[in-house]
PDB file of N, CA and C in Angstrom:
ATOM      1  N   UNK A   1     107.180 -21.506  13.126  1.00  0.00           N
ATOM      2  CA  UNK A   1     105.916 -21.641  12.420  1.00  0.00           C
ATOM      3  C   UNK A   1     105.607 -20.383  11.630  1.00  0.00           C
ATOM      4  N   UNK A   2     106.125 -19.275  12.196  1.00  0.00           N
ATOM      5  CA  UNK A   2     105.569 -17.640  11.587  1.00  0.00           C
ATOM      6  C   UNK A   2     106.402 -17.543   9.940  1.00  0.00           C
ATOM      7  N   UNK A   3     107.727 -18.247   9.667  1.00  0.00           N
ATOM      8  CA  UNK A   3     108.449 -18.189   8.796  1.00  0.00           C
ATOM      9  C   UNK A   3     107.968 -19.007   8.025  1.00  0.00           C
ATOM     10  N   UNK A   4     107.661 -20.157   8.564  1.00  0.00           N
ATOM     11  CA  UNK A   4     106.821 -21.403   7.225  1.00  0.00           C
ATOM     12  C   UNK A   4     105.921 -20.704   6.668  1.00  0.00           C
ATOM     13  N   UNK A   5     104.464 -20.363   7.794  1.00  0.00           N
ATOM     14  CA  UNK A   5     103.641 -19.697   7.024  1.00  0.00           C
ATOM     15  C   UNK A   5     103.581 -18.376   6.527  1.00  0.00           C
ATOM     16  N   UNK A   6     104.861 -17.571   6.608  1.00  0.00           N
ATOM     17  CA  UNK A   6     104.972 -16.438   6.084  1.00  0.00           C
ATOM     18  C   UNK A   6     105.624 -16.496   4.486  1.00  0.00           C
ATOM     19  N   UNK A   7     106.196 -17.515   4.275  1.00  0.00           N
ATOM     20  CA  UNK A   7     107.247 -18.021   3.281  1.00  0.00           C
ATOM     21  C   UNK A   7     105.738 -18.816   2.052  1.00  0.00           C
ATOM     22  N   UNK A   8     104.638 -19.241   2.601  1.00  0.00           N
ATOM     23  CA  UNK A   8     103.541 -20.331   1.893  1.00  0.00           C
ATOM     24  C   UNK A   8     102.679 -18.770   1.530  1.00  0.00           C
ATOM     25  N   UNK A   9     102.760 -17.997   2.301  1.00  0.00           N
ATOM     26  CA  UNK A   9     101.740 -17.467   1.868  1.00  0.00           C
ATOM     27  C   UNK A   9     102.490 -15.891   1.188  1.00  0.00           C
ATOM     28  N   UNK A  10     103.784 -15.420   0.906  1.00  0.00           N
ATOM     29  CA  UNK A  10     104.644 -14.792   0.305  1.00  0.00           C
ATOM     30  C   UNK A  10     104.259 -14.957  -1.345  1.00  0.00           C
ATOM     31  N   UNK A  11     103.714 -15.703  -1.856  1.00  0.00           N
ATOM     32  CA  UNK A  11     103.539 -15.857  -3.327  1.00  0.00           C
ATOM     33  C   UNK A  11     102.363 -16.069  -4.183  1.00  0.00           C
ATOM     34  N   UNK A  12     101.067 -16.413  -2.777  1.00  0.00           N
ATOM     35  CA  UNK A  12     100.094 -16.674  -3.208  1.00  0.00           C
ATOM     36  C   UNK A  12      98.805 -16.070  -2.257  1.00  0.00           C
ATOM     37  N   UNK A  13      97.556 -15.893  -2.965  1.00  0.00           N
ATOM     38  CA  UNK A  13      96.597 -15.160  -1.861  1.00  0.00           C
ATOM     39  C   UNK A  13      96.269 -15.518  -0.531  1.00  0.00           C
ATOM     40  N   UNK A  14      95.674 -14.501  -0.031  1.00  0.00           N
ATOM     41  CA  UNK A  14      95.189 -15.003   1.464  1.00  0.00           C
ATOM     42  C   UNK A  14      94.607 -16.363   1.500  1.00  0.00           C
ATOM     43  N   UNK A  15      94.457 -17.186   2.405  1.00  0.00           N
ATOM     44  CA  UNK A  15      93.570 -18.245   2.239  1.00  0.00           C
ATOM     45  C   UNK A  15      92.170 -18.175   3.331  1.00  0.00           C
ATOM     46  N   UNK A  16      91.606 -18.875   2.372  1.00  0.00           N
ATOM     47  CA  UNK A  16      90.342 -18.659   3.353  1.00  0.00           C
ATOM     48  C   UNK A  16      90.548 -19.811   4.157  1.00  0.00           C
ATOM     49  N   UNK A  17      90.964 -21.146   4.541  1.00  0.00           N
ATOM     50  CA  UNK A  17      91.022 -22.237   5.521  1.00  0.00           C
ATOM     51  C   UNK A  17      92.132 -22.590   5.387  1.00  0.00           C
ATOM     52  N   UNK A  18      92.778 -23.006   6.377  1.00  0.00           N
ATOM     53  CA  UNK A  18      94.020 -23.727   6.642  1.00  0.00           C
ATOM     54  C   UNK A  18      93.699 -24.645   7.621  1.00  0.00           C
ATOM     55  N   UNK A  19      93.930 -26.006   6.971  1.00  0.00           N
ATOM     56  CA  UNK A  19      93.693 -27.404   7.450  1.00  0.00           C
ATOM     57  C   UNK A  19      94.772 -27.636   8.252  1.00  0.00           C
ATOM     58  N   UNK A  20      94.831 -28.125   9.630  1.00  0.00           N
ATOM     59  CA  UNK A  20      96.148 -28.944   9.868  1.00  0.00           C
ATOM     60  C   UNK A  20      95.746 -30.104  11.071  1.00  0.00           C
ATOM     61  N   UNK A  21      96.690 -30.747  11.242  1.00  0.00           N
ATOM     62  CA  UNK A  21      96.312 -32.381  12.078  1.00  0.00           C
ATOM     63  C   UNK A  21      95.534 -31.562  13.610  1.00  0.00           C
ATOM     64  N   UNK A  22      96.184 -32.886  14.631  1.00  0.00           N
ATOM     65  CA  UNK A  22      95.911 -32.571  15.547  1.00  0.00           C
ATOM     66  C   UNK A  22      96.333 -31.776  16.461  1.00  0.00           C
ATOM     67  N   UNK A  23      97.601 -30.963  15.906  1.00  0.00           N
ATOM     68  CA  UNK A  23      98.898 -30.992  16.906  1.00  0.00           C
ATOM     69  C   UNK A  23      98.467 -29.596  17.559  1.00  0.00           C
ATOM     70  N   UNK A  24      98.560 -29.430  19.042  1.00  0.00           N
ATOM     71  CA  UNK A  24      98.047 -28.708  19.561  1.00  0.00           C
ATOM     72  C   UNK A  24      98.968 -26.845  19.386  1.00  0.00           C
ATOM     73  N   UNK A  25     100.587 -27.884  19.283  1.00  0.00           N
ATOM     74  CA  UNK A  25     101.298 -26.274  18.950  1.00  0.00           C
ATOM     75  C   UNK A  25     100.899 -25.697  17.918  1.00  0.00           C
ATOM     76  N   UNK A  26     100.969 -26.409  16.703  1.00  0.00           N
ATOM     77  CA  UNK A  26     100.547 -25.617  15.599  1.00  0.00           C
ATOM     78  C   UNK A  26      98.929 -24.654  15.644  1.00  0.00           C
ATOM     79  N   UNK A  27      98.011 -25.321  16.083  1.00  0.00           N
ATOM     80  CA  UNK A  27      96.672 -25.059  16.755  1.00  0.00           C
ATOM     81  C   UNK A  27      97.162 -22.946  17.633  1.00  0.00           C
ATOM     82  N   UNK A  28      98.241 -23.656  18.781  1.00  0.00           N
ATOM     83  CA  UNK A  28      98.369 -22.506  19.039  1.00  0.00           C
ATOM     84  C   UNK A  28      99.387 -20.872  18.334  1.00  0.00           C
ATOM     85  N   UNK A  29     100.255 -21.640  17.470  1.00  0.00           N
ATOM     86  CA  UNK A  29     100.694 -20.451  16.918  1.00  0.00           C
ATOM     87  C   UNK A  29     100.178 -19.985  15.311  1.00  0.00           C
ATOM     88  N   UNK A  30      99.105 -20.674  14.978  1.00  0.00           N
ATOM     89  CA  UNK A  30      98.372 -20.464  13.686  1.00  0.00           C
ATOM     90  C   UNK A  30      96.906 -19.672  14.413  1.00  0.00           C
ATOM     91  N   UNK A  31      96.567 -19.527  16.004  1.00  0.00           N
ATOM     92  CA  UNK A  31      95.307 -19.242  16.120  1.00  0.00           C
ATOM     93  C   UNK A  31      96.266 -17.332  16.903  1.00  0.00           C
ATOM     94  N   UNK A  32      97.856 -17.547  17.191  1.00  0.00           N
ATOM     95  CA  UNK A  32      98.551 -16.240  17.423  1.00  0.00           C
ATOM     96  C   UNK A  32      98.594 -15.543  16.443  1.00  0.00           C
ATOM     97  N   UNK A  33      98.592 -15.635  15.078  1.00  0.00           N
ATOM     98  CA  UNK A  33      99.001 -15.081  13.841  1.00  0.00           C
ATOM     99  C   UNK A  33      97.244 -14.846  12.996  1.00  0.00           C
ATOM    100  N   UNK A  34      96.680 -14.773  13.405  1.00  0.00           N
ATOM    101  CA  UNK A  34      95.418 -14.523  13.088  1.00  0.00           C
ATOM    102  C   UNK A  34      94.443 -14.111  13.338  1.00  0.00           C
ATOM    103  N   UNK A  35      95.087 -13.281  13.555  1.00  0.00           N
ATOM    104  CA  UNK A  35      94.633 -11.277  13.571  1.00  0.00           C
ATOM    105  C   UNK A  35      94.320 -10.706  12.233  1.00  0.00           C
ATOM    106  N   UNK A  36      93.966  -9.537  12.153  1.00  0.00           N
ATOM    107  CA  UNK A  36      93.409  -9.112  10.502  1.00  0.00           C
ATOM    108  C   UNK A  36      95.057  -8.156  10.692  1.00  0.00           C
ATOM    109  N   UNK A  37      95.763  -8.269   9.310  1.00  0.00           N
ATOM    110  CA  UNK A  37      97.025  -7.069   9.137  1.00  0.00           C
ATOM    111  C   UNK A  37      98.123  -8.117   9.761  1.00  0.00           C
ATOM    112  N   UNK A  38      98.236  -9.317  10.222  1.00  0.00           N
ATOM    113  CA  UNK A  38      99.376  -9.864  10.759  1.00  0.00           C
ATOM    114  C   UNK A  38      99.984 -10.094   9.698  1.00  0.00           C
ATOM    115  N   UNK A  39      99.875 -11.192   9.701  1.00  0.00           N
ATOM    116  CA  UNK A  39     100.354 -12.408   8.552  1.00  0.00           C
ATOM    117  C   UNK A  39      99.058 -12.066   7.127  1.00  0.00           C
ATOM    118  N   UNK A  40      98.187 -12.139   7.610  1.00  0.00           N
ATOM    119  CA  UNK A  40      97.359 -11.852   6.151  1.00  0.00           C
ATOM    120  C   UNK A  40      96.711 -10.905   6.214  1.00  0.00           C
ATOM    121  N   UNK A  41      95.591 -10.131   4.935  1.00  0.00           N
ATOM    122  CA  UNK A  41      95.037  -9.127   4.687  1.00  0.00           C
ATOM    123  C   UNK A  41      94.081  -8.623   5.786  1.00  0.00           C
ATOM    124  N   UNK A  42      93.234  -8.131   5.244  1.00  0.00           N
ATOM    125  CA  UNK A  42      92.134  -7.420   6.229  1.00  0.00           C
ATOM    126  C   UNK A  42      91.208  -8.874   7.087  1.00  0.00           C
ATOM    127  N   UNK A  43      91.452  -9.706   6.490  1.00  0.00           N
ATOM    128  CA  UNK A  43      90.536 -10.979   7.188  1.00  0.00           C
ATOM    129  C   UNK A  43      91.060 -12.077   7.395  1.00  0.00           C
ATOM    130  N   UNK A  44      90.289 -12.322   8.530  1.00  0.00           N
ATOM    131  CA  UNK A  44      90.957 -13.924   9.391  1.00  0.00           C
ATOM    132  C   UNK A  44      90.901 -14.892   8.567  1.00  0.00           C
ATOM    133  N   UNK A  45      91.552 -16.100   8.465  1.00  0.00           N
ATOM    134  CA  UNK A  45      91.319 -17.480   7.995  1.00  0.00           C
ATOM    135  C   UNK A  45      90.750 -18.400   9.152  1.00  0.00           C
ATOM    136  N   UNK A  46      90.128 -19.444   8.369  1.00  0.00           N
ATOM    137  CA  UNK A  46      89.532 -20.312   9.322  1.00  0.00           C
ATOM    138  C   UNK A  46      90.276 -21.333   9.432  1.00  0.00           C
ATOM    139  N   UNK A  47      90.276 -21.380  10.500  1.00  0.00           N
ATOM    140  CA  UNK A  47      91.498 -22.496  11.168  1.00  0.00           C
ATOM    141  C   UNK A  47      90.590 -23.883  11.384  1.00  0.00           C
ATOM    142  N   UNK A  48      90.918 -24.906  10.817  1.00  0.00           N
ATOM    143  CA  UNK A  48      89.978 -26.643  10.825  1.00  0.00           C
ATOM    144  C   UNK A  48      90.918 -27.467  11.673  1.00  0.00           C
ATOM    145  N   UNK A  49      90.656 -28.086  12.203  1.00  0.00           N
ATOM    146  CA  UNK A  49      91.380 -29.504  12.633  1.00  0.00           C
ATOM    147  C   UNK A  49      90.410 -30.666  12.400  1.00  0.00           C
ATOM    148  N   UNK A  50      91.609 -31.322  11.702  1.00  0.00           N
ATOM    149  CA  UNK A  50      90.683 -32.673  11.015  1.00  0.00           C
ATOM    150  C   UNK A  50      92.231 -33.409  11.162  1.00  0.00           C
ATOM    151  N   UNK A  51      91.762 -34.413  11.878  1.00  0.00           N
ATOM    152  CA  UNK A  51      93.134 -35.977  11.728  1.00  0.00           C
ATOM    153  C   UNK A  51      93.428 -36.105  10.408  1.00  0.00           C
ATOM    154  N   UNK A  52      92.151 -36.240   9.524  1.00  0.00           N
ATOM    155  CA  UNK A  52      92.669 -37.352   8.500  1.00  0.00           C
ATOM    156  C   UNK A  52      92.732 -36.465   6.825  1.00  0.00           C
ATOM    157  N   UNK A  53      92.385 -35.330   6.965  1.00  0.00           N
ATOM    158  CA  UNK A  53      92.339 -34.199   5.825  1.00  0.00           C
ATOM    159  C   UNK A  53      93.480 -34.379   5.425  1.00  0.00           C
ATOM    160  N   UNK A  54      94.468 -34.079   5.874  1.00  0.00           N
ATOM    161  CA  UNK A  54      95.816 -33.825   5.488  1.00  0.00           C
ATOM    162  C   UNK A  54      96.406 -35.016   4.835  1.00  0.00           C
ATOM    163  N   UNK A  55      95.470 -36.697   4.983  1.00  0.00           N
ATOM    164  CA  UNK A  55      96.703 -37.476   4.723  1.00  0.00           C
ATOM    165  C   UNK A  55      96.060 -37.768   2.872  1.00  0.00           C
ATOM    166  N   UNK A  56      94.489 -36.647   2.381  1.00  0.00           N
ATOM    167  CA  UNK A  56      94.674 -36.652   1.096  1.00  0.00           C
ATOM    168  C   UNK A  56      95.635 -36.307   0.555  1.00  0.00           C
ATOM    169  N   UNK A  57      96.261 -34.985   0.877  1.00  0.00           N
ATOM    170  CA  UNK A  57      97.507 -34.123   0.020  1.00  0.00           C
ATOM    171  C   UNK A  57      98.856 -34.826   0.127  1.00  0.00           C
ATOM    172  N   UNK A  58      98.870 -35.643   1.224  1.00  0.00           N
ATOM    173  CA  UNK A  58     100.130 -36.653   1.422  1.00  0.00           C
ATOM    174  C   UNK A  58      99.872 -37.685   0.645  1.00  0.00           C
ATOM    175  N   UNK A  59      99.156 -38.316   0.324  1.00  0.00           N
ATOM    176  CA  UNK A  59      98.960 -39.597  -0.235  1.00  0.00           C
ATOM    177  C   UNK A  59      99.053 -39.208  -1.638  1.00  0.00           C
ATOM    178  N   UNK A  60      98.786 -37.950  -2.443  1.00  0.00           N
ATOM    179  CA  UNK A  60      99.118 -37.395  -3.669  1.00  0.00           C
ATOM    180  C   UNK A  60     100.614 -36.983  -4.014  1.00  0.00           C
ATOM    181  N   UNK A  61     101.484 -36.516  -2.905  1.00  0.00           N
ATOM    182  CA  UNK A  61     102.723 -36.678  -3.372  1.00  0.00           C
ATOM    183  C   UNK A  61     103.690 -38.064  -2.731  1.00  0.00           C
ATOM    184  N   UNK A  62     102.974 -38.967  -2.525  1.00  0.00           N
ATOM    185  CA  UNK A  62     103.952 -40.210  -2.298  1.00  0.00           C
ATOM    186  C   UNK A  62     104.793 -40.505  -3.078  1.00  0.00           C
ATOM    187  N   UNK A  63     104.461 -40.294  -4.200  1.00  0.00           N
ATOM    188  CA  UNK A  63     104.910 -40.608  -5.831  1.00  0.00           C
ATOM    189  C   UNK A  63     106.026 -39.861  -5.650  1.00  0.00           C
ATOM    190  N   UNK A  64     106.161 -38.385  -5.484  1.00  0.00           N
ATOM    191  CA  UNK A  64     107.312 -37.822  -5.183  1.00  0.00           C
ATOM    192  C   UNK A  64     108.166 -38.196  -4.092  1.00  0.00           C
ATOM    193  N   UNK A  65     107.614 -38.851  -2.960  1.00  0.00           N
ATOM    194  CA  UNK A  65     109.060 -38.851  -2.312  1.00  0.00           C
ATOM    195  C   UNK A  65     109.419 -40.347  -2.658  1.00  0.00           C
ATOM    196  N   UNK A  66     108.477 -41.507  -3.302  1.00  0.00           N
ATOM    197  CA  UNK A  66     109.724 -42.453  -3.980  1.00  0.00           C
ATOM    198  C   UNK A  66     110.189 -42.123  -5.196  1.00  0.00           C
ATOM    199  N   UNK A  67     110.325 -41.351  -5.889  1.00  0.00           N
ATOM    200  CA  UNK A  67     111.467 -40.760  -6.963  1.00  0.00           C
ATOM    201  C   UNK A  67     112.476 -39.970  -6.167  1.00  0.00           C
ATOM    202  N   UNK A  68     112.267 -39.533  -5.605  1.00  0.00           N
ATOM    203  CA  UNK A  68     113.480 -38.442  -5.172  1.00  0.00           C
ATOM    204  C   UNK A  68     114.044 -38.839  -3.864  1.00  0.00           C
ATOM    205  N   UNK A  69     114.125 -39.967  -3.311  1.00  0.00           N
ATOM    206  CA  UNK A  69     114.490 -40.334  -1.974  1.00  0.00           C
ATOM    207  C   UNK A  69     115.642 -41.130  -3.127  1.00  0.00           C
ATOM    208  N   UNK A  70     115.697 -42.160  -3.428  1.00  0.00           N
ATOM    209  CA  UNK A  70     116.866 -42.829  -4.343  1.00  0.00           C
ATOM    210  C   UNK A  70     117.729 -41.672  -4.783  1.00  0.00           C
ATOM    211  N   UNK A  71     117.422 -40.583  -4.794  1.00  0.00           N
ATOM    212  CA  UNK A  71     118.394 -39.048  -5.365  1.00  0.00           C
ATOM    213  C   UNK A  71     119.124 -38.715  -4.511  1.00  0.00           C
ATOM    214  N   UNK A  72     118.997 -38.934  -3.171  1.00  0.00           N
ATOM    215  CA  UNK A  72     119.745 -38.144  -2.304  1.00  0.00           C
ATOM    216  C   UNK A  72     119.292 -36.621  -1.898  1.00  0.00           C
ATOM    217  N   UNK A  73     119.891 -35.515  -1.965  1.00  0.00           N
ATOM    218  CA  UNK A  73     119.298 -34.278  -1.723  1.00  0.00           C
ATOM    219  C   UNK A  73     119.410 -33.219  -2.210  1.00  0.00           C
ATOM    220  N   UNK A  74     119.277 -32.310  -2.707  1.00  0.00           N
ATOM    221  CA  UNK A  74     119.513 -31.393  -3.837  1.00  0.00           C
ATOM    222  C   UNK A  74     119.950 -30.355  -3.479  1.00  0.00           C
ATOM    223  N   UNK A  75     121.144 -30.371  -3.993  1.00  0.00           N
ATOM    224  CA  UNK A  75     122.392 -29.409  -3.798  1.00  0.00           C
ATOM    225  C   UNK A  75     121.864 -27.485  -3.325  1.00  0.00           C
ATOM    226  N   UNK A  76     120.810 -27.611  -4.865  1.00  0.00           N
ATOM    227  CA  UNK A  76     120.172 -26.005  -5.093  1.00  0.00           C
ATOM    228  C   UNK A  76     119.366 -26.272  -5.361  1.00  0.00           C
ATOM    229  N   UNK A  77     118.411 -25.042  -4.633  1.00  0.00           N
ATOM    230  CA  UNK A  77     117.077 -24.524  -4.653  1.00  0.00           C
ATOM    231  C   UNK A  77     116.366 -25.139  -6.010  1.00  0.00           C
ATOM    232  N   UNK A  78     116.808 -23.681  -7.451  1.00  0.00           N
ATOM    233  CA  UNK A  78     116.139 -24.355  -8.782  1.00  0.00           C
ATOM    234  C   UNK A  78     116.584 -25.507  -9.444  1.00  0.00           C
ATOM    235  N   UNK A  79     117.333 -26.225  -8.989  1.00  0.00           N
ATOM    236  CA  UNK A  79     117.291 -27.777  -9.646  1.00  0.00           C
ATOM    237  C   UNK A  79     116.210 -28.808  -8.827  1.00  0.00           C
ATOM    238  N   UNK A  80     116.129 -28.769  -7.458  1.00  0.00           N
ATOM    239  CA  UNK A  80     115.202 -29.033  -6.769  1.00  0.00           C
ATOM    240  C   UNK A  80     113.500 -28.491  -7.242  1.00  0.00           C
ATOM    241  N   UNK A  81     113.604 -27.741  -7.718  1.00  0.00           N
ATOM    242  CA  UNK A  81     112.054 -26.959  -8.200  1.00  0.00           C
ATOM    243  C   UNK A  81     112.442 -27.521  -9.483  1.00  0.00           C
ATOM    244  N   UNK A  82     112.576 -27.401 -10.578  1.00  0.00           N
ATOM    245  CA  UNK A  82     112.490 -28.018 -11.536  1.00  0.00           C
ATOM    246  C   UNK A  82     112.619 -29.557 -11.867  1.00  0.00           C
ATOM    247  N   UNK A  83     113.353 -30.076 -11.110  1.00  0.00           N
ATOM    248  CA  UNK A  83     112.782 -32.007 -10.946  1.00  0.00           C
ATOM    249  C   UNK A  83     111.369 -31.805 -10.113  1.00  0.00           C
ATOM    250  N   UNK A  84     111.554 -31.333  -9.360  1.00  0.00           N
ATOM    251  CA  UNK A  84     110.005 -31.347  -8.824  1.00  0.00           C
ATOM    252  C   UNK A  84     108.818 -30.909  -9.594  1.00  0.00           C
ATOM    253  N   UNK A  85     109.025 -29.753 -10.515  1.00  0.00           N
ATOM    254  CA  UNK A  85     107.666 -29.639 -11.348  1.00  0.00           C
ATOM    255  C   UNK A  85     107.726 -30.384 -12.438  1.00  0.00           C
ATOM    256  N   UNK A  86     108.979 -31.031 -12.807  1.00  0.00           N
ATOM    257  CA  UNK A  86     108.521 -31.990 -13.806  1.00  0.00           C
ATOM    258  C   UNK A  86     108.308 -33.073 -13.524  1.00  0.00           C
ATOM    259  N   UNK A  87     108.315 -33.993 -12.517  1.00  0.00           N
ATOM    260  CA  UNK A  87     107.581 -34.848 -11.552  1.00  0.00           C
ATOM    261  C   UNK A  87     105.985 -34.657 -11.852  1.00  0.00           C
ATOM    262  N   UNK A  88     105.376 -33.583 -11.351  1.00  0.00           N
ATOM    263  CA  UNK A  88     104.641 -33.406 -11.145  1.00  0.00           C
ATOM    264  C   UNK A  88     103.605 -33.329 -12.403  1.00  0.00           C
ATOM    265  N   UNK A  89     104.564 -32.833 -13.346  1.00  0.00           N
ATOM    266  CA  UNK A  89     103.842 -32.649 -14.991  1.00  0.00           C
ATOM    267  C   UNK A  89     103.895 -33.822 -15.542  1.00  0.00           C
ATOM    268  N   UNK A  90     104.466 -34.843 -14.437  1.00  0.00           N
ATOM    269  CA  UNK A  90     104.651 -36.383 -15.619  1.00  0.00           C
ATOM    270  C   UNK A  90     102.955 -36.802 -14.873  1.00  0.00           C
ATOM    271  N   UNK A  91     102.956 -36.763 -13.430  1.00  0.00           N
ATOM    272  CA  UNK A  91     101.936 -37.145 -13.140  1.00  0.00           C
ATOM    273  C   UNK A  91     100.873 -36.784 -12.997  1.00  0.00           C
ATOM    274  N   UNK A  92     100.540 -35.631 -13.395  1.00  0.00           N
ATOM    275  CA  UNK A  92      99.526 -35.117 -14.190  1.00  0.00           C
ATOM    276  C   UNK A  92      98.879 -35.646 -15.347  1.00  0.00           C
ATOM    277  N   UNK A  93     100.100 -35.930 -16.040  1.00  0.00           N
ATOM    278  CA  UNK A  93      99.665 -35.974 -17.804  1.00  0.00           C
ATOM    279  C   UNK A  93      98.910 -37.298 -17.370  1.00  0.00           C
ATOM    280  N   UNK A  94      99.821 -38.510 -16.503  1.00  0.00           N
ATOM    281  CA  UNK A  94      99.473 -40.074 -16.206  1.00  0.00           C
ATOM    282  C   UNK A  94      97.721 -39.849 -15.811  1.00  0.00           C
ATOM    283  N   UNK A  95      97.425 -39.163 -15.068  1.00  0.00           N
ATOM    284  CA  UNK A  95      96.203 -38.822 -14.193  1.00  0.00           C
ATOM    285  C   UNK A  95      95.436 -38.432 -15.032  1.00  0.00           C
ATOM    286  N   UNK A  96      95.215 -37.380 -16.661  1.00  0.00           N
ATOM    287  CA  UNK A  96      94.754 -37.307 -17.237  1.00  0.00           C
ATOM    288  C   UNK A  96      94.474 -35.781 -16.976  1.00  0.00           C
ATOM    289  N   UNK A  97      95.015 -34.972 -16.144  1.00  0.00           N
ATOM    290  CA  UNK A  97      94.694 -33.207 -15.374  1.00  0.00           C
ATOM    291  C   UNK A  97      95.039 -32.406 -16.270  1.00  0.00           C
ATOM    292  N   UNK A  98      96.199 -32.898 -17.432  1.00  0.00           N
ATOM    293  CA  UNK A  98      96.681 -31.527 -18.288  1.00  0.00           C
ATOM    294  C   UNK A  98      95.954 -31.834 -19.555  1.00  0.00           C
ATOM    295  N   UNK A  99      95.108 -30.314 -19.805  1.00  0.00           N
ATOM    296  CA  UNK A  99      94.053 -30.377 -21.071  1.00  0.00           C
ATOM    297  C   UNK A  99      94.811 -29.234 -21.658  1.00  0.00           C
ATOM    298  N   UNK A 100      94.554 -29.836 -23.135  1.00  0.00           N
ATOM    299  CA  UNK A 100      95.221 -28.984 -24.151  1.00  0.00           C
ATOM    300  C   UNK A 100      93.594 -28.337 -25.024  1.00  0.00           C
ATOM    301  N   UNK A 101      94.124 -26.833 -24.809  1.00  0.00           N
ATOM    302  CA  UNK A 101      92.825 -26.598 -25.350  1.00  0.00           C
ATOM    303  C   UNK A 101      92.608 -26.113 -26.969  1.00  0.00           C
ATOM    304  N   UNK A 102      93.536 -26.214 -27.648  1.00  0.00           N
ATOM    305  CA  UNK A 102      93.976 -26.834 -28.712  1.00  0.00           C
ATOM    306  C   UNK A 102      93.009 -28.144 -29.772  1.00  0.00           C
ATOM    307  N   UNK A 103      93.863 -28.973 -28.633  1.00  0.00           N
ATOM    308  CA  UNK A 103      93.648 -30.317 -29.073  1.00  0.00           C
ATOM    309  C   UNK A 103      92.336 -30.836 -27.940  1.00  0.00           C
ATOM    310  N   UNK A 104      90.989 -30.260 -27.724  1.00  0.00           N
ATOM    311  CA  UNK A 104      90.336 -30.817 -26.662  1.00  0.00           C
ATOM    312  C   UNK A 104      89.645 -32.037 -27.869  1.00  0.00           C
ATOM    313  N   UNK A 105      89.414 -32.003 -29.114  1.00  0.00           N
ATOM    314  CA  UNK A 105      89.023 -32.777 -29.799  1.00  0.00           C
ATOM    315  C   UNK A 105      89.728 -34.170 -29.969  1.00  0.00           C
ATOM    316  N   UNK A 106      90.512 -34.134 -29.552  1.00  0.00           N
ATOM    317  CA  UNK A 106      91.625 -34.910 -29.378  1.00  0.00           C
ATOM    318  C   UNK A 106      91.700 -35.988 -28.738  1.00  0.00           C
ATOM    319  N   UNK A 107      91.690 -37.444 -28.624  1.00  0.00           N
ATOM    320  CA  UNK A 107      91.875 -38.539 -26.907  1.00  0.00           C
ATOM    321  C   UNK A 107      93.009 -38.721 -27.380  1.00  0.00           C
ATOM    322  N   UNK A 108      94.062 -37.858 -26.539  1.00  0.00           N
ATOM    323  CA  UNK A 108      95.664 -38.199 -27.028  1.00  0.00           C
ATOM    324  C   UNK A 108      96.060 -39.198 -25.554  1.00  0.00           C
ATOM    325  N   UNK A 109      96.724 -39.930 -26.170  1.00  0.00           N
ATOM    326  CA  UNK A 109      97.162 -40.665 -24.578  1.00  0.00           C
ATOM    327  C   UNK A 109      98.666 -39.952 -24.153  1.00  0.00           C
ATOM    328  N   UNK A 110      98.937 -40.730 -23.007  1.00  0.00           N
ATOM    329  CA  UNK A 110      99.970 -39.768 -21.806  1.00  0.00           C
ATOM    330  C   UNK A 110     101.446 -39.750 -22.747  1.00  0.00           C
ATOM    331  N   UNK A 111     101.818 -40.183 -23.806  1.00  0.00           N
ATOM    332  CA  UNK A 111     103.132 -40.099 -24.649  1.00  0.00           C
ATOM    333  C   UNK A 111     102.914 -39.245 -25.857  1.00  0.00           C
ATOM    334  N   UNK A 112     101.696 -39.174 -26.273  1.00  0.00           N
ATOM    335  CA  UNK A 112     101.036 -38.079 -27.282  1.00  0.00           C
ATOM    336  C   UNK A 112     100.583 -36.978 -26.360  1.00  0.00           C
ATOM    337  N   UNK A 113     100.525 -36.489 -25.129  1.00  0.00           N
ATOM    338  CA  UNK A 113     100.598 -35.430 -24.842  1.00  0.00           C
ATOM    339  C   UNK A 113     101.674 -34.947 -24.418  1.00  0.00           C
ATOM    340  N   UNK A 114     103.206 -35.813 -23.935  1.00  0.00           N
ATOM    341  CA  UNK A 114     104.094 -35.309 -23.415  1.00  0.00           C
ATOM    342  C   UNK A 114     104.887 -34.914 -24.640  1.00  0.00           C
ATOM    343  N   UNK A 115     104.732 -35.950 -25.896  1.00  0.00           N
ATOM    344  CA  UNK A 115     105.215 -35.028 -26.797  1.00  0.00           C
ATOM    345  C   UNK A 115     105.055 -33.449 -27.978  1.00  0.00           C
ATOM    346  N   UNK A 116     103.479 -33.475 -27.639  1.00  0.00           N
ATOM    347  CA  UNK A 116     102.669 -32.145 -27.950  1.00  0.00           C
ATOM    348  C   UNK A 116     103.113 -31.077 -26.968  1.00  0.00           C
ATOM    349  N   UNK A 117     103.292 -31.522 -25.614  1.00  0.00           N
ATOM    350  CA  UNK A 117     103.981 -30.416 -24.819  1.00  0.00           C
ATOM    351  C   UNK A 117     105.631 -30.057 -24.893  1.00  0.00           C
ATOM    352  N   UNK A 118     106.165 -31.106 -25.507  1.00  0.00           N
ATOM    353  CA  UNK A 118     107.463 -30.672 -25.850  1.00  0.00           C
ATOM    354  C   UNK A 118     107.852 -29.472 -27.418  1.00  0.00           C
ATOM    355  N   UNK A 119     106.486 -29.778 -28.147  1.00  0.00           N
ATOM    356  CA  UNK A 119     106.234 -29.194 -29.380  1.00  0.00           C
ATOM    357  C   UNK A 119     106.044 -27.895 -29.095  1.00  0.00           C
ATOM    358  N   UNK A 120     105.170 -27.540 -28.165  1.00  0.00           N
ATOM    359  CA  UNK A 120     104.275 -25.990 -27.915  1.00  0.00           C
ATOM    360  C   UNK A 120     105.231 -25.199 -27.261  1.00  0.00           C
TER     361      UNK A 120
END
């Protein structure tokens, strides 16, 4: 658990809450590592348990694991990160999340913005 969350939080700021299910291990080695100077800066995070929090952020990449389950498994790291963020930039654009601030005058639909982003 110390390597997952040392590896999530290696690239990005402290967090102020970390959500996770019910599971009592995780409970106990996320409430060991949260000390001030361990794993993060001068201050604790707040630790939540909620059942059903977690199955928003799952239910947002479903989409990803039926594209990439028909793939099999990816050999390397950056080919794996790059199908994955462009996954993610297709379903964005579909969702309507990527604003061009450019073109905010604009109601471009999801094939007029993927090709404005291939332009820029």
């Amino acid at each position: 658990m110390a390597l997952i969350f040392q590896t999530a939080l290696k690239g990005s700021r402290t967090p102020y809450r970390v959500n996770i299910d019910k599971s009592g291990a995780n409970k106990a080695a996320l409430e060991h590592f949260n000390k001030p100077g361990w794993l993060t800066d001068k201050r604790n995070f707040i630790l939540s348990q909620a059942k059903y929090l977690n199955n928003i952020v799952e239910q947002d990449h479903r989409h990803i694991k039926r594209i990439t389950t028909p793939m099999g498994c990816f050999r390397k790291m950056h080919t794996a990160s790059r199908t994955l963020a462009g996954i993610e930039l297709m379903n964005m654009i579909k969702k309507n999340q990527l604003k061009f601030t450019k073109y905010i005058d604009q109601n471009l639909t999801p094939v007029q913005q993927f090709y404005r982003l291939a332009i820029v």
